[in-house]
C-alpha atoms as a PDB file:
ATOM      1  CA  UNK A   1      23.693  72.786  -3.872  1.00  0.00           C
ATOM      2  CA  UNK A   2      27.403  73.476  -4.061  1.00  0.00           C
ATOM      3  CA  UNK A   3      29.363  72.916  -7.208  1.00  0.00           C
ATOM      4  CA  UNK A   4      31.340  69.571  -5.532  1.00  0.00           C
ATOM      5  CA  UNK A   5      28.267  68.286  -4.061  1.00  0.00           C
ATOM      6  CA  UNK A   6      26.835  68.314  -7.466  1.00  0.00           C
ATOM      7  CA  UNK A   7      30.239  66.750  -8.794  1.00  0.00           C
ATOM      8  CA  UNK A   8      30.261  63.962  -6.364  1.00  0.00           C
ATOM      9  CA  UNK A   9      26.266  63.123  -7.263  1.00  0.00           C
ATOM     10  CA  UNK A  10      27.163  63.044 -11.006  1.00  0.00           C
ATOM     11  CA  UNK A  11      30.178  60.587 -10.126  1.00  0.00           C
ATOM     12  CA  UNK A  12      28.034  58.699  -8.146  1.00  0.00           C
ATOM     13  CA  UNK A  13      25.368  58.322 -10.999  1.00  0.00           C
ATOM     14  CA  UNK A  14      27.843  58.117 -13.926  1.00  0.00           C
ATOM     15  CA  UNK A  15      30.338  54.816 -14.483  1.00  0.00           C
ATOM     16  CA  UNK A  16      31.689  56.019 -17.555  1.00  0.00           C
ATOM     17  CA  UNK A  17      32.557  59.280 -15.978  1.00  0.00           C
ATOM     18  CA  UNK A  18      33.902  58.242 -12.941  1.00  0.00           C
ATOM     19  CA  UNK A  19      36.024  55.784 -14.678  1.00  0.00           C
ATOM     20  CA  UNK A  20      37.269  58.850 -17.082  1.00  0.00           C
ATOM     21  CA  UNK A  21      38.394  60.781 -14.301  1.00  0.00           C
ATOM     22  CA  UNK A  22      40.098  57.990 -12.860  1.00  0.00           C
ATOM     23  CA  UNK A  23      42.360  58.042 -15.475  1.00  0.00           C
ATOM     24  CA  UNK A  24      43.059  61.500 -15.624  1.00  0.00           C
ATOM     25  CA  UNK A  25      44.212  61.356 -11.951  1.00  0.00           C
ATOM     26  CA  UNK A  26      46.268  58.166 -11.547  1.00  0.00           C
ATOM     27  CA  UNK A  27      49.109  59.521 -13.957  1.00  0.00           C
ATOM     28  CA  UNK A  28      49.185  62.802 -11.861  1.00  0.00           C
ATOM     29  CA  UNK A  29      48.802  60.701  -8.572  1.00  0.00           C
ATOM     30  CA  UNK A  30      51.923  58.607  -9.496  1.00  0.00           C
ATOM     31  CA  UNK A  31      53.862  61.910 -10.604  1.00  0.00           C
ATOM     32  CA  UNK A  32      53.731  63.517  -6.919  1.00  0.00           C
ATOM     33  CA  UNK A  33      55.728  61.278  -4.676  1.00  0.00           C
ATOM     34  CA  UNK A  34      53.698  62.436  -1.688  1.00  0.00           C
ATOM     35  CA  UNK A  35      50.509  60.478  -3.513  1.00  0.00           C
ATOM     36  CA  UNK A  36      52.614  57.707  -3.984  1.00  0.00           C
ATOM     37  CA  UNK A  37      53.651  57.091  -0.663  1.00  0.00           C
ATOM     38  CA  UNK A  38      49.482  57.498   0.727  1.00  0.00           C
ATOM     39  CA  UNK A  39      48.785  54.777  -2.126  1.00  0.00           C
ATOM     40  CA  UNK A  40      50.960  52.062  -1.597  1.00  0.00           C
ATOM     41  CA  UNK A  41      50.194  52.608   2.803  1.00  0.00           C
ATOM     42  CA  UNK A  42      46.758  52.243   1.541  1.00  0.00           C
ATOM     43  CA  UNK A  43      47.591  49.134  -0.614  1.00  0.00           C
ATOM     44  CA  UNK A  44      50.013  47.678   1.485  1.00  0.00           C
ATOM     45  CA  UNK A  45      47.408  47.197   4.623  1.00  0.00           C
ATOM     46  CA  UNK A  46      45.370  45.243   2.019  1.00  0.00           C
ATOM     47  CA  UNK A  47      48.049  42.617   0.893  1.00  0.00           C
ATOM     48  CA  UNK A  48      49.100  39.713   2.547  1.00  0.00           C
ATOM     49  CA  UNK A  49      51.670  39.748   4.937  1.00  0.00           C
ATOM     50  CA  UNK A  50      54.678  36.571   5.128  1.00  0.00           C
ATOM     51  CA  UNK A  51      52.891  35.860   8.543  1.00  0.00           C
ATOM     52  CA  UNK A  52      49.338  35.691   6.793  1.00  0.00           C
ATOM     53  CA  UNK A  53      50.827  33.143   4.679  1.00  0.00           C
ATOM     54  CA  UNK A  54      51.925  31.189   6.606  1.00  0.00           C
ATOM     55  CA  UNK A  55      49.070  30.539   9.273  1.00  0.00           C
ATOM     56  CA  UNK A  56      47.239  30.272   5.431  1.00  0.00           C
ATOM     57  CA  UNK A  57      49.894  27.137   5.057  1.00  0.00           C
ATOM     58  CA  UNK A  58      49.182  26.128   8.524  1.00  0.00           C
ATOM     59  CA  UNK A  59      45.391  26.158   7.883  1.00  0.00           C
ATOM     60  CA  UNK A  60      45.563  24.608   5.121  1.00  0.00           C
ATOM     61  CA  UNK A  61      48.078  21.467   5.787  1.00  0.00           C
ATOM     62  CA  UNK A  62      45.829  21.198   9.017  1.00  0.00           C
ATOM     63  CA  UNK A  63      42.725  21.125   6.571  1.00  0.00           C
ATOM     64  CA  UNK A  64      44.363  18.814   4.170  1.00  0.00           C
ATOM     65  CA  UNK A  65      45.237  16.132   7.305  1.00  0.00           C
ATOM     66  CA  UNK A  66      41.758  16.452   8.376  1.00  0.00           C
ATOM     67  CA  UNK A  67      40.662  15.744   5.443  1.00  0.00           C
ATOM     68  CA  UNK A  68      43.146  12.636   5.101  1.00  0.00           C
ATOM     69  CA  UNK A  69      41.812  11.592   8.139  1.00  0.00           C
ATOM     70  CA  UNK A  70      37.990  11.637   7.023  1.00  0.00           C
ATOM     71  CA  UNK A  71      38.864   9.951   3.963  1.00  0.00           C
ATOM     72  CA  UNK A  72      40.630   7.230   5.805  1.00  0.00           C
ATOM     73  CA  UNK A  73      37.395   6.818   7.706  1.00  0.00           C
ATOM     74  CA  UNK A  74      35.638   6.867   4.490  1.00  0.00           C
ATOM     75  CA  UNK A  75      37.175   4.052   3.391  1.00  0.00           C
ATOM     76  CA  UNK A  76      36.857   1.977   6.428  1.00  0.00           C
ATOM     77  CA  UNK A  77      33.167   2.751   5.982  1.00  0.00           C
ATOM     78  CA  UNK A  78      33.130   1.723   2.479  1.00  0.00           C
ATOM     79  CA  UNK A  79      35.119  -1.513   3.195  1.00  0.00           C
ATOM     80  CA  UNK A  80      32.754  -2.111   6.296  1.00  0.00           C
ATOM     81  CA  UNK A  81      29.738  -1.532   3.645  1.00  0.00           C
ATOM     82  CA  UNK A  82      31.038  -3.871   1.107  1.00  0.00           C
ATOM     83  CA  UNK A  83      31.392  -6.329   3.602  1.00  0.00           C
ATOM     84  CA  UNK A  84      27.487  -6.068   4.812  1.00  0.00           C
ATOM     85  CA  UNK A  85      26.228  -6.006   0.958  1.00  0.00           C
ATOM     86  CA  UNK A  86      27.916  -9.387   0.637  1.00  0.00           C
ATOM     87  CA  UNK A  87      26.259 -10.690   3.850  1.00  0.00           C
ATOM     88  CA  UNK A  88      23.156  -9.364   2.614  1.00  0.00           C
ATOM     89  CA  UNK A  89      23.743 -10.606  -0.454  1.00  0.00           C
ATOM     90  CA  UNK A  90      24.368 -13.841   1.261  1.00  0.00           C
ATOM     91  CA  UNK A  91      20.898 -13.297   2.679  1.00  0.00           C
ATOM     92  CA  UNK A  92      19.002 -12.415  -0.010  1.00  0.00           C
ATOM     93  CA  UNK A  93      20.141 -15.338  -2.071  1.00  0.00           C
ATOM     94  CA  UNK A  94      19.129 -17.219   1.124  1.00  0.00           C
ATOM     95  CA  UNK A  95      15.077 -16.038   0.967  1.00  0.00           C
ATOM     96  CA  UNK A  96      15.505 -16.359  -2.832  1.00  0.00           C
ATOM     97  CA  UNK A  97      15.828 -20.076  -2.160  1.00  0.00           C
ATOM     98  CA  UNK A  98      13.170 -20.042   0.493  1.00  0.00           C
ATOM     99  CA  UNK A  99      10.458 -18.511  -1.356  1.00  0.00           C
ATOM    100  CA  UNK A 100      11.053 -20.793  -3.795  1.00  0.00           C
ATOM    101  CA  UNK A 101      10.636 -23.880  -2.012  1.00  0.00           C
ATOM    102  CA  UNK A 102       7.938 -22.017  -0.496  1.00  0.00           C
ATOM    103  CA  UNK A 103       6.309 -21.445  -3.851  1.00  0.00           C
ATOM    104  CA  UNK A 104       6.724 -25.353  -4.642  1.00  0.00           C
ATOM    105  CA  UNK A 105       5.213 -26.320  -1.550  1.00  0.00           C
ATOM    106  CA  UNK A 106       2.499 -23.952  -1.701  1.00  0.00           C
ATOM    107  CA  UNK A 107       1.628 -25.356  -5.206  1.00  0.00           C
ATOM    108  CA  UNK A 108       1.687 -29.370  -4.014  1.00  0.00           C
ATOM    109  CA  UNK A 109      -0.657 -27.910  -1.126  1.00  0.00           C
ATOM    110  CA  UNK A 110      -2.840 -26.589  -3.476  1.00  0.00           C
ATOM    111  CA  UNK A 111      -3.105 -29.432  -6.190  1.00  0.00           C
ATOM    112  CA  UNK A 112      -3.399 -31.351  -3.264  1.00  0.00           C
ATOM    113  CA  UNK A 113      -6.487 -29.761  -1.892  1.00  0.00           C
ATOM    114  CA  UNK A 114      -8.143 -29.191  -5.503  1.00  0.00           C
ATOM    115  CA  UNK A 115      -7.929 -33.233  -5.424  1.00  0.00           C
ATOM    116  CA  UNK A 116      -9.615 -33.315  -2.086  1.00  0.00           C
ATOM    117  CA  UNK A 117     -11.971 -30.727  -3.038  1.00  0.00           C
ATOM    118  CA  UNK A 118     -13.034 -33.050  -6.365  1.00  0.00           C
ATOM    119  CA  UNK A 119     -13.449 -36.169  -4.038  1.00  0.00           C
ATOM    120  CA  UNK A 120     -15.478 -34.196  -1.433  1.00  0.00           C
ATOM    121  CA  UNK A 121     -17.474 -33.167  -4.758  1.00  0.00           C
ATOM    122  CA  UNK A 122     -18.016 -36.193  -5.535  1.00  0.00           C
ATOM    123  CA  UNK A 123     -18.961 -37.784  -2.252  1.00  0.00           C
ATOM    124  CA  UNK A 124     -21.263 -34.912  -1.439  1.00  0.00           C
ATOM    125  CA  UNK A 125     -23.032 -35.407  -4.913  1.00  0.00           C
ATOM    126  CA  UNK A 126     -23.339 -39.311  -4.434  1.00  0.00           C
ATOM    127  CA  UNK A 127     -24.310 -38.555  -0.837  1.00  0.00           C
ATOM    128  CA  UNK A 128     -27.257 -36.358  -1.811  1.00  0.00           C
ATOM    129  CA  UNK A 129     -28.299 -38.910  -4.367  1.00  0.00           C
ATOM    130  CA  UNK A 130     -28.509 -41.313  -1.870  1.00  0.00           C
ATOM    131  CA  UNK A 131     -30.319 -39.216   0.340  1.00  0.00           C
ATOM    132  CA  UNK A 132     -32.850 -37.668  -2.153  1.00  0.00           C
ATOM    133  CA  UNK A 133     -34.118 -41.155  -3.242  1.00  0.00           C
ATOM    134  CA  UNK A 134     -34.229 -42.187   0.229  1.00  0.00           C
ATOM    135  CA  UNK A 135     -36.669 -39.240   0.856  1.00  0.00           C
ATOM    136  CA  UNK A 136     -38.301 -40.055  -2.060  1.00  0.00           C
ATOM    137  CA  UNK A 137     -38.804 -43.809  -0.807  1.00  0.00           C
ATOM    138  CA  UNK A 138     -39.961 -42.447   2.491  1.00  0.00           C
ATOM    139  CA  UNK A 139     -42.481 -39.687   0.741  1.00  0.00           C
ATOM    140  CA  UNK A 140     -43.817 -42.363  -1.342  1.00  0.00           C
ATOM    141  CA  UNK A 141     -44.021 -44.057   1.752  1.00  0.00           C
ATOM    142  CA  UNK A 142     -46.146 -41.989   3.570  1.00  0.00           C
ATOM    143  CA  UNK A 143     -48.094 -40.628   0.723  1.00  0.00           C
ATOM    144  CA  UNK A 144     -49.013 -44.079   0.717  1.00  0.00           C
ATOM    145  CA  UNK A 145     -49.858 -44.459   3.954  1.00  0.00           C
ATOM    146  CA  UNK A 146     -52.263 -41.091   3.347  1.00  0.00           C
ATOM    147  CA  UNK A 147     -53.953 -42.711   0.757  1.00  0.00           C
ATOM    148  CA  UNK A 148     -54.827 -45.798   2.175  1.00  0.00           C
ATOM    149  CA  UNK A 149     -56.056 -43.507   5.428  1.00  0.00           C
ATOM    150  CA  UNK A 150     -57.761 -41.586   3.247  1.00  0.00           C
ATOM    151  CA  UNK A 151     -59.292 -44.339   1.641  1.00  0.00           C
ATOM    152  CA  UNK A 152     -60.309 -45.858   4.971  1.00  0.00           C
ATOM    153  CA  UNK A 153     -62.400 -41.956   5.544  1.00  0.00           C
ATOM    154  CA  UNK A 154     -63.815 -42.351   2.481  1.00  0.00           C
ATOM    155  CA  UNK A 155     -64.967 -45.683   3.557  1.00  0.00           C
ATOM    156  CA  UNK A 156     -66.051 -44.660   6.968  1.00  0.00           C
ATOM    157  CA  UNK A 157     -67.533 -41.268   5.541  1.00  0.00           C
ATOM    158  CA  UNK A 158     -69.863 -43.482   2.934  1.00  0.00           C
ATOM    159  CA  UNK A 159     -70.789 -45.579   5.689  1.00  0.00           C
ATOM    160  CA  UNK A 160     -71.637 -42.575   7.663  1.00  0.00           C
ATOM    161  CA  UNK A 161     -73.660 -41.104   5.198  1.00  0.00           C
ATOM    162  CA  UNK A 162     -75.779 -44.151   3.826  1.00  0.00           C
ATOM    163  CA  UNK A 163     -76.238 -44.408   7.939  1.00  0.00           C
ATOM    164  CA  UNK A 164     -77.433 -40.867   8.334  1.00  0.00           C
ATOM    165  CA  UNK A 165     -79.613 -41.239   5.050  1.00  0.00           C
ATOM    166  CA  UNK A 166     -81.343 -44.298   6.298  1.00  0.00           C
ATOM    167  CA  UNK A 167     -82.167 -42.611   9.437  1.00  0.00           C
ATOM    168  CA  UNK A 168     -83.375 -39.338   7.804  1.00  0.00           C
ATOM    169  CA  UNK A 169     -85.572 -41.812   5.497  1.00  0.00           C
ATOM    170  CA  UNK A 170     -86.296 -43.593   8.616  1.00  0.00           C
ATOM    171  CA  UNK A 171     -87.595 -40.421  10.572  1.00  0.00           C
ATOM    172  CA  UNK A 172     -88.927 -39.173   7.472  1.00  0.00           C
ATOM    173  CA  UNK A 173     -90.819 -42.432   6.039  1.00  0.00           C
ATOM    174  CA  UNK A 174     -91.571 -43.677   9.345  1.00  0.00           C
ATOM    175  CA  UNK A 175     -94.842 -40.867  10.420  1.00  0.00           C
ATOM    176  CA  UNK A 176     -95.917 -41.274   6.846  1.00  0.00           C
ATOM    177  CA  UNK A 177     -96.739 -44.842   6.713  1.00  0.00           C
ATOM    178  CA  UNK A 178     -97.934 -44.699  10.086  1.00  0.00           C
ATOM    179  CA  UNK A 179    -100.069 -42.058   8.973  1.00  0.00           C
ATOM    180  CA  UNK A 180    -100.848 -43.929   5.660  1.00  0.00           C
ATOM    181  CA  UNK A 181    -101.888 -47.142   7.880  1.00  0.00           C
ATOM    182  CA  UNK A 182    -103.775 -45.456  11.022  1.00  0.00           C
END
């Protein structure tokens, strides 16, 4: 590799160096009028011109009333959303109120029905009172009725079996004194 190749890698690699040469060559650079002239070409196709500047202002004053403009709009906006919070203000104060009476209504309703609920109670427990000693009346009642059936089988039972002993005494007595008196 060539001596300047190797120069230009080093510079490329190196800060410190290529900063040291730097300024070694500027003071020579600005010495030789011919340098001069190539460096301030260079620089002056980088700076700003008077027309640059002035489309900037342009731009920017353009950029500015635009921005006037959205801000304007902005503050309609705002104004128009101040207005709606107070209607919904307006509104919310509104339900506030109706939940309320809502909630006082809804607690009447409900003391209301706990009172019915405590009469039913007490309707429903007299009722079945009622009705369990009139089903005990009308068990007694036909247990009653049972027993005195019952105690007209026993009767008819007895009867049937002092009738059915006589007879088997009568079949069975009846050959033997015939037998005892023939």
């Amino acid at each position: 590799m060539s001596t300047g190749k190797q120069l230009l890698e080093e510079l490329r690699r190196d800060e410190e160096l290529r900063r040291a040469l730097a300024e070694e060559l500027i003071p020579e650079a600005l010495r030789n009028r011919q340098l001069r002239r190539a460096m301030l070409l260079a620089i002056s196709k980088e700076m700003a011109t008077k027309e640059d500047i002035e489309g900037l202002k342009k731009a920017t004053k353009a950029d500015i009333d635009g921005l006037k403009a959205e801000i304007e709009g902005l503050k309609e906006d705002v104004e128009n959303l101040k207005v709606a919070m107070e209607g919904l203000k307006k509104d919310v104060e509104s339900l506030r109120r109706d939940v309320e009476s809502l909630r006082e209504a809804t607690k009447e309703d409900i003391e209301g029905l706990k009172k019915d609920v405590e009469a039913l109670r007490k309707a429903t427990k007299e009722d079945v009172e009622k009705l369990a000693a009139e089903l005990k009346s009308y068990v007694d009642a036909r247990i009653g009725e049972v027993n005195t059936r019952i105690g007209d089988l026993y009767g008819v039972v007895k009867a049937s079996l002092v009738a059915i002993v006589v007879t088997l005494a009568s079949t069975i007595l009846v050959p033997l004194l015939l037998r005892a008196l023939f």
